[in-house]
C-alpha atoms as a PDB file:
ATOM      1  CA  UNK A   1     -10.817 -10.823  -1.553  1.00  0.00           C
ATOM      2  CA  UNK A   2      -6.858 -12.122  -1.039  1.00  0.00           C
ATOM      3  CA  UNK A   3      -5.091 -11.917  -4.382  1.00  0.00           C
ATOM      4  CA  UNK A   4      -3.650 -14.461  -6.404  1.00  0.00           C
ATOM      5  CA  UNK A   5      -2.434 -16.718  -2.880  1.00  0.00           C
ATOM      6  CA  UNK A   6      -0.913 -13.830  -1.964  1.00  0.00           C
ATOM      7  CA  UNK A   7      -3.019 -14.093   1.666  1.00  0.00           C
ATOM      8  CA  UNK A   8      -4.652 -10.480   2.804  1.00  0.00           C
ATOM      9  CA  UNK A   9      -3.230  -7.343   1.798  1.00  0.00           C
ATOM     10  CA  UNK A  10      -2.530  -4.496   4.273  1.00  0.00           C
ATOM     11  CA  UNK A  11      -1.928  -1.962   2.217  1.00  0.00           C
ATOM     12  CA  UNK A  12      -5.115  -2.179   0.567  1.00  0.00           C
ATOM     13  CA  UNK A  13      -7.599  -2.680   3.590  1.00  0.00           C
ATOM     14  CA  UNK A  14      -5.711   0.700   4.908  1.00  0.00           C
ATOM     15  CA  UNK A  15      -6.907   2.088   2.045  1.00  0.00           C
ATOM     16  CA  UNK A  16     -10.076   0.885   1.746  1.00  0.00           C
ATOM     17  CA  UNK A  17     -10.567   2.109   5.478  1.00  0.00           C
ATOM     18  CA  UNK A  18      -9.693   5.354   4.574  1.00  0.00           C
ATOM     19  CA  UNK A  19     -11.723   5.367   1.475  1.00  0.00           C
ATOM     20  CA  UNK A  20     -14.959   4.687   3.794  1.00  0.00           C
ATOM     21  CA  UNK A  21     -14.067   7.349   6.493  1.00  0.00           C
ATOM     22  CA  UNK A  22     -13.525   9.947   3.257  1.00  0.00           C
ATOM     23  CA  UNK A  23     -13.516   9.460  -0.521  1.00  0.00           C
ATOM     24  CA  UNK A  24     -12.202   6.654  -2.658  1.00  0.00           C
ATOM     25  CA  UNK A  25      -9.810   9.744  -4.097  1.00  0.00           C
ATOM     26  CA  UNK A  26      -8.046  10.694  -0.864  1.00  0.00           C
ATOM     27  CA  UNK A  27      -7.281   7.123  -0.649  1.00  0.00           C
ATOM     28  CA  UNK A  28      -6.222   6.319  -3.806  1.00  0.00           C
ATOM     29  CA  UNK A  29      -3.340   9.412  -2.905  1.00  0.00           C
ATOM     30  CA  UNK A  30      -3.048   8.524   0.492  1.00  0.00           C
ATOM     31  CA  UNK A  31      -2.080   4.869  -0.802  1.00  0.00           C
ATOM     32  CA  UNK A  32       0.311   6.090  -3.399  1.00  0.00           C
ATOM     33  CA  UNK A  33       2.044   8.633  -0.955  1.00  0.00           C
ATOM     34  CA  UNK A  34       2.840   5.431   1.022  1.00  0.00           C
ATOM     35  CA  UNK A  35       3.750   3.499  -1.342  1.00  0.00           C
ATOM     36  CA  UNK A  36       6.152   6.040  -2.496  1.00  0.00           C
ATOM     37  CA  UNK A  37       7.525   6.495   1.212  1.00  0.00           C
ATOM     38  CA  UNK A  38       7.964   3.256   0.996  1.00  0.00           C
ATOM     39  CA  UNK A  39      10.228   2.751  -1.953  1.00  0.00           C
ATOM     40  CA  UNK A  40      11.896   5.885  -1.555  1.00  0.00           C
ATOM     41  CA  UNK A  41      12.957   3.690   2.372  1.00  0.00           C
ATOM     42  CA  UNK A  42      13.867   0.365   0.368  1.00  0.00           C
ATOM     43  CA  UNK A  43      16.189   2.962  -2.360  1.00  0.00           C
ATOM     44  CA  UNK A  44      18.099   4.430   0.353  1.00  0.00           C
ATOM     45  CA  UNK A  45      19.144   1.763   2.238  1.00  0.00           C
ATOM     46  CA  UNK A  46      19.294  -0.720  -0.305  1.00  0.00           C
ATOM     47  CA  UNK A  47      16.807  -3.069   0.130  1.00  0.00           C
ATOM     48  CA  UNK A  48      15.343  -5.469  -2.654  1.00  0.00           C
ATOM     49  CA  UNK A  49      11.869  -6.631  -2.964  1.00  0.00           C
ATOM     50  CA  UNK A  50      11.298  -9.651  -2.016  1.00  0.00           C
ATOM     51  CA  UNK A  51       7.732 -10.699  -2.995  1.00  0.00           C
ATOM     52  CA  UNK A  52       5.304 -13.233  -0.351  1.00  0.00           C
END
């Protein structure tokens, strides 16, 4: 279910996929590892959020 307007959300239908290859727990860390690679990208280069 799209959030909000926000249209479909990749991040979480990776997840999801993940959760029904494995467990719900390997992708809830698998999703927050990204996540984290991907601020950690937007910090060092300087990039702002922009939000859809």
């Amino acid at each position: 279910m799209p959030a909000a307007g926000k249209g479909e959300l990749k991040l979480k239908d990776w997840a999801f996929a993940i959760a029904t290859r494995s467990t719900m727990r390997k992708a809830q860390i698998a999703l927050a590892r990204r996540l984290a690679i991907i601020m950690h990208a937007m910090l060092h280069d300087g990039t702002e959020f922009q939000p859809a």
